[in-house]
C-alpha atoms as a PDB file:
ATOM      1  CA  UNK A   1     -37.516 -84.415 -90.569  1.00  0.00           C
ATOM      2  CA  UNK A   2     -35.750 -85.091 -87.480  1.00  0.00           C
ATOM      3  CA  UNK A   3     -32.877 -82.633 -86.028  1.00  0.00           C
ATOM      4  CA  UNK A   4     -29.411 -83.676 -86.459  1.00  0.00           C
ATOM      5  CA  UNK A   5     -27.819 -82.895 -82.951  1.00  0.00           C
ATOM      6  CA  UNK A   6     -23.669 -83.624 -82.650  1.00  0.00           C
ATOM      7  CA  UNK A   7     -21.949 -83.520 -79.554  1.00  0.00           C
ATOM      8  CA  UNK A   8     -18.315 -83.181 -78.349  1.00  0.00           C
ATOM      9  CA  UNK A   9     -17.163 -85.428 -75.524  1.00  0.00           C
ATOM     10  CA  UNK A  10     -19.271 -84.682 -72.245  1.00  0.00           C
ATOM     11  CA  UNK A  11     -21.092 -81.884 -73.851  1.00  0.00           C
ATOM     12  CA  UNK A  12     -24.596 -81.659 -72.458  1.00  0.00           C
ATOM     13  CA  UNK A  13     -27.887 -80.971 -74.088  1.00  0.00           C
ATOM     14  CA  UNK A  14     -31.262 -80.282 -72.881  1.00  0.00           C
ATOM     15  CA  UNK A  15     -33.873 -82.093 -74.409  1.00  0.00           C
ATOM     16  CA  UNK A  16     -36.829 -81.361 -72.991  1.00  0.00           C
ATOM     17  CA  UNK A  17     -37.178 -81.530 -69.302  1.00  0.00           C
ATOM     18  CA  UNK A  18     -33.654 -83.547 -69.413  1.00  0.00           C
ATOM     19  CA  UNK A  19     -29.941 -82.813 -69.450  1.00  0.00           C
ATOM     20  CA  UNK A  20     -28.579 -85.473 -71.415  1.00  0.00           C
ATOM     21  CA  UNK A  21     -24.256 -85.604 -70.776  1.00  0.00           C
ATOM     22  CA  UNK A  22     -22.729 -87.155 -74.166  1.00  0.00           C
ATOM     23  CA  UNK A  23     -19.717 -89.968 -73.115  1.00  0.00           C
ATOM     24  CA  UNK A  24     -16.030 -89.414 -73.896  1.00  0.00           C
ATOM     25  CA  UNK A  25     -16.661 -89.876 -77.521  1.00  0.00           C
ATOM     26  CA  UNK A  26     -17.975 -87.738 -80.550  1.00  0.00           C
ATOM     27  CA  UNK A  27     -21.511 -88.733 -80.817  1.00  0.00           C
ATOM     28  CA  UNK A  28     -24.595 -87.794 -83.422  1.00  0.00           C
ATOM     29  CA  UNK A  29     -28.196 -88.331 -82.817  1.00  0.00           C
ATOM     30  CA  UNK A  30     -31.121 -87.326 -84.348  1.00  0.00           C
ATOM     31  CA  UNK A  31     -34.117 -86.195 -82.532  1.00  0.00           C
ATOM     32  CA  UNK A  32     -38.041 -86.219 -84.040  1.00  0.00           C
ATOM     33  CA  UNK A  33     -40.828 -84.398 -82.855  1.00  0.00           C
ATOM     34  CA  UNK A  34     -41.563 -80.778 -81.277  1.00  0.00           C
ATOM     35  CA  UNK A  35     -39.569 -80.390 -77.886  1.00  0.00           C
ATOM     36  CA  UNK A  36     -37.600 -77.925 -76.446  1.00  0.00           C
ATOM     37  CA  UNK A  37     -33.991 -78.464 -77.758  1.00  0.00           C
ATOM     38  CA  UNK A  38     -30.620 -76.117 -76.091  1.00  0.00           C
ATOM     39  CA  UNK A  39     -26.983 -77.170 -76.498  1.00  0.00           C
ATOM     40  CA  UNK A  40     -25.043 -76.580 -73.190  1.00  0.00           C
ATOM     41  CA  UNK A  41     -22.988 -73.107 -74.784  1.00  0.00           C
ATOM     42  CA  UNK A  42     -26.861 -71.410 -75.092  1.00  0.00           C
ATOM     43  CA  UNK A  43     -27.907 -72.743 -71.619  1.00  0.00           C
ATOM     44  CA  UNK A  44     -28.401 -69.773 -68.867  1.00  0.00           C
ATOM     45  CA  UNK A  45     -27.829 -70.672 -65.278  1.00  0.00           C
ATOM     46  CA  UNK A  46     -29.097 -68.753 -62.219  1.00  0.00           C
ATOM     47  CA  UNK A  47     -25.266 -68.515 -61.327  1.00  0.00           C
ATOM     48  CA  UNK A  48     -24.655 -67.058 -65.021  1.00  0.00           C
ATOM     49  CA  UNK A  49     -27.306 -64.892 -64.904  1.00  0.00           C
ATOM     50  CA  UNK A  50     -25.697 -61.854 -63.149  1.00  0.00           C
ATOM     51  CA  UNK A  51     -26.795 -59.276 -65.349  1.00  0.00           C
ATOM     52  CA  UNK A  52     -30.534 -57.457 -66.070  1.00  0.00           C
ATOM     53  CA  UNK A  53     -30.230 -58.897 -69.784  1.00  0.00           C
ATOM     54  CA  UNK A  54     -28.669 -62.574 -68.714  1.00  0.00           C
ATOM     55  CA  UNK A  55     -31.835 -61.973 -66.240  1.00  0.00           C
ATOM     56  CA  UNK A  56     -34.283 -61.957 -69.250  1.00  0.00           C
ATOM     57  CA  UNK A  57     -33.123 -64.837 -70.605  1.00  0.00           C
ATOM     58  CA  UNK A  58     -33.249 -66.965 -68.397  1.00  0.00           C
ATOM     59  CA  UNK A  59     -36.604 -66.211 -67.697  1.00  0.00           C
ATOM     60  CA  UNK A  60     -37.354 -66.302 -71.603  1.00  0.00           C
ATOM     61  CA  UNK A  61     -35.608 -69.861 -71.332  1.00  0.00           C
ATOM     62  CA  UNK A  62     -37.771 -71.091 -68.741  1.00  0.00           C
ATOM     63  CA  UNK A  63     -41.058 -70.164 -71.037  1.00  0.00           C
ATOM     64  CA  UNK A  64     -38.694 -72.251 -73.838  1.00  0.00           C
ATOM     65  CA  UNK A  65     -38.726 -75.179 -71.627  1.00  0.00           C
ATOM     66  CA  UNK A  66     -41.917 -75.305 -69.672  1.00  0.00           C
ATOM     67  CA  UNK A  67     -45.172 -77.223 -70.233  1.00  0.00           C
ATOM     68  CA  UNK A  68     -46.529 -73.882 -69.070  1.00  0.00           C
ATOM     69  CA  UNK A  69     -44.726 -70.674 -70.504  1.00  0.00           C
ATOM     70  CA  UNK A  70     -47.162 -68.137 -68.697  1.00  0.00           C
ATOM     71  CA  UNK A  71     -46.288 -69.508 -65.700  1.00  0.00           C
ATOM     72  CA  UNK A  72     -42.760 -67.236 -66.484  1.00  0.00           C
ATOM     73  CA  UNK A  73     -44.560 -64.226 -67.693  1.00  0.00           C
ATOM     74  CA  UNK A  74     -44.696 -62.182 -64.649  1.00  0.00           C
ATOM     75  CA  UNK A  75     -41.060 -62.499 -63.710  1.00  0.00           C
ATOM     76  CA  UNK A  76     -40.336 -61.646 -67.517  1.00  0.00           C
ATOM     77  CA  UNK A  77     -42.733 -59.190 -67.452  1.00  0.00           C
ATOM     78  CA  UNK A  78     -40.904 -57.373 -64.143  1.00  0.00           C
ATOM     79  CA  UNK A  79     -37.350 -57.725 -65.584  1.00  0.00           C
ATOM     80  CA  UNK A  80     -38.294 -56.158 -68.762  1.00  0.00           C
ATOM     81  CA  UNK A  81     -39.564 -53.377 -66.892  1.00  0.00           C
ATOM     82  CA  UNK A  82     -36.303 -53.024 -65.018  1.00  0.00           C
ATOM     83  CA  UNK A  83     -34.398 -52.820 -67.718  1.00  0.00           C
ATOM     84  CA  UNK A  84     -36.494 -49.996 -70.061  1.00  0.00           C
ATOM     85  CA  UNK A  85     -36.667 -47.842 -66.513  1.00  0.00           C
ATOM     86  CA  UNK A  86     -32.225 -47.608 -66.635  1.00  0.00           C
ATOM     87  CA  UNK A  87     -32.151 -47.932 -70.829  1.00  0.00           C
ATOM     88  CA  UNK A  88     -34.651 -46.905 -72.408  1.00  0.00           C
ATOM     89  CA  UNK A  89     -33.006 -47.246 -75.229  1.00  0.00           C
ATOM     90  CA  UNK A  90     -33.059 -50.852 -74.950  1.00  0.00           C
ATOM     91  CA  UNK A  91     -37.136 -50.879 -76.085  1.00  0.00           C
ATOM     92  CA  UNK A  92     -36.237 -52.433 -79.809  1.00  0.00           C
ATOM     93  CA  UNK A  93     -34.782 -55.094 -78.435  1.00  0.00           C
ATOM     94  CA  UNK A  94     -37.187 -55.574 -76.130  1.00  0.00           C
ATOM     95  CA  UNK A  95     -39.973 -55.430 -78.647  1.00  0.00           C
ATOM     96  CA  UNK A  96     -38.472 -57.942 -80.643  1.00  0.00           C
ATOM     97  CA  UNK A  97     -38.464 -60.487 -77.693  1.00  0.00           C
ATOM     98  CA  UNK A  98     -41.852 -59.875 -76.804  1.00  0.00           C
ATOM     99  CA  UNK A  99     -42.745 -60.325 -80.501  1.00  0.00           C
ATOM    100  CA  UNK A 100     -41.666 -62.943 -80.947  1.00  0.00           C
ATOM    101  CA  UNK A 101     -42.928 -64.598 -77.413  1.00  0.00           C
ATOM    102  CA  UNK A 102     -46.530 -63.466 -78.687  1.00  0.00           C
ATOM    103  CA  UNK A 103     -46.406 -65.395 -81.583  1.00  0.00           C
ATOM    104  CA  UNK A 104     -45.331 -68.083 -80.052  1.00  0.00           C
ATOM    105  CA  UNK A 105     -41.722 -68.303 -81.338  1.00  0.00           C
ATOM    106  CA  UNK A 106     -40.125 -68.925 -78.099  1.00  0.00           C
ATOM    107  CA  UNK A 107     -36.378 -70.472 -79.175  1.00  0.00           C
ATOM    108  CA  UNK A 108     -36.618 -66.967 -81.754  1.00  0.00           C
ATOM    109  CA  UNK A 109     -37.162 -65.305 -78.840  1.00  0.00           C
ATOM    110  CA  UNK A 110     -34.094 -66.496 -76.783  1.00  0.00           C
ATOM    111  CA  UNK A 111     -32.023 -65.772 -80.010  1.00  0.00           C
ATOM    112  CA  UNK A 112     -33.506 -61.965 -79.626  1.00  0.00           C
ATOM    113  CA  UNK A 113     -32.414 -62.204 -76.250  1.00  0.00           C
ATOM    114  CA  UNK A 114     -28.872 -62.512 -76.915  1.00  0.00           C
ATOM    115  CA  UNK A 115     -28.733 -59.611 -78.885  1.00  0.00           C
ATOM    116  CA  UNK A 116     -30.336 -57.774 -75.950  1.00  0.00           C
ATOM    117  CA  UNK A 117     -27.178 -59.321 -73.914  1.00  0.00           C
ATOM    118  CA  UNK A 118     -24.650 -58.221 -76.437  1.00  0.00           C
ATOM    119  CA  UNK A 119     -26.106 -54.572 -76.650  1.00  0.00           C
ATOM    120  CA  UNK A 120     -26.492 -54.524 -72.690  1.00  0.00           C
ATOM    121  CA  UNK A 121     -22.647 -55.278 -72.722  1.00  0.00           C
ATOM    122  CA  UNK A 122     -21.803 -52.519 -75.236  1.00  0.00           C
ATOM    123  CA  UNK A 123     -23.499 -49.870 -72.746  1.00  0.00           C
ATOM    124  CA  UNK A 124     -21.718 -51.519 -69.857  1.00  0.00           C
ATOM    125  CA  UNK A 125     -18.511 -51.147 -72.052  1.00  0.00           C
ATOM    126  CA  UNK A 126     -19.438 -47.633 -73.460  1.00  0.00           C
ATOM    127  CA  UNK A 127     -19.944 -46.544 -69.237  1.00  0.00           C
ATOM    128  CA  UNK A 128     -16.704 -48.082 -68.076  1.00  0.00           C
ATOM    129  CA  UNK A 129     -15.197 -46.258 -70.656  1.00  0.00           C
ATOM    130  CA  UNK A 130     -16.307 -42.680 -70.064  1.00  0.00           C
ATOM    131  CA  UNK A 131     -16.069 -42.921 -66.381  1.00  0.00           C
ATOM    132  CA  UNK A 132     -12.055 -43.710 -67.074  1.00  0.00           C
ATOM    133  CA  UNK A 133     -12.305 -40.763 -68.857  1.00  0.00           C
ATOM    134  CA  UNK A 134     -13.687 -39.042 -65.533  1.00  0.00           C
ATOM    135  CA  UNK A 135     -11.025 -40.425 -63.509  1.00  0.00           C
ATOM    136  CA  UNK A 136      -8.251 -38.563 -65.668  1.00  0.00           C
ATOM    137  CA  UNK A 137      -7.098 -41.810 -67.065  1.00  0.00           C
ATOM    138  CA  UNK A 138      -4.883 -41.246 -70.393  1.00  0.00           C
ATOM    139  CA  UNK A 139      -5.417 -44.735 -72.200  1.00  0.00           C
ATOM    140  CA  UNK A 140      -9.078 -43.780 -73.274  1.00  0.00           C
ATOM    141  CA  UNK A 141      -8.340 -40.183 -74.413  1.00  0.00           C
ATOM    142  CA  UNK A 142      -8.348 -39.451 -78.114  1.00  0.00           C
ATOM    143  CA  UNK A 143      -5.067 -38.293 -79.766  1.00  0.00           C
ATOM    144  CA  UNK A 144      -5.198 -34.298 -79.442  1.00  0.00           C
END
């Protein structure tokens, strides 16, 4: 059963090795056979990748999309680390990436990797917070 793909005008896809850029028109197509398959909105670039989690997976996306996905495993393997030695409390995340990378289920994995992004951003957002709190800002306070 092939995988029914629609693009907006000059949306890109990766297909593969290649970035395919649709025209200025709506366009469908249909794609057969086991490859690597990422719409431009769940494509990581270095330049987007300015964060520990955003780190991850982009390295998780280049197992996703190489011939070779061990060839990634040390970088992954380094970030990971990183990130469990300033959160800790990150590990469940963490151990659902890596599950899923050991079986083999490498676009699951990515999808495990945003949630790691989205809880990353709720401690960033939790640690913003408190240290308004330090600086005697009023808009954080609760209500006395």
């Amino acid at each position: 059963m092939a995988l029914k793909v629609e693009l907006k005008p000059r949306e890109r896809i990766l297909v593969g090795e290649c970035v395919i850029t649709n025209a200025d028109q709506r366009a469908r197509l249909l794609i057969e056979g086991s490859v690597p398959i990422l719409r431009e909105k769940d494509i990581m670039t270095p330049e987007r990748a300015d964060t520990p989690a955003k780190r991850v997976y982009l390295a998780v996306q280049l197992m996703y999309t190489a011939r070779d996905p061990s060839v990634h495993h040390g970088t992954y393997f380094q970030l990971i680390g990183e990130i469990l030695k300033a959160a800790p409390s990150s590990w469940p995340y963490i151990e659902a990436i890596n599950n899923q990378i050991l079986t083999g289920n490498l676009y699951k994995a990515l999808k495990a990797t945003q949630r790691l992004i989205a809880y990353e951003e709720e401690l960033m957002s939790h640690a913003k917070r408190r240290a308004g709190l330090r600086e005697g800002r009023e808009g954080d306070r609760e209500p006395a």
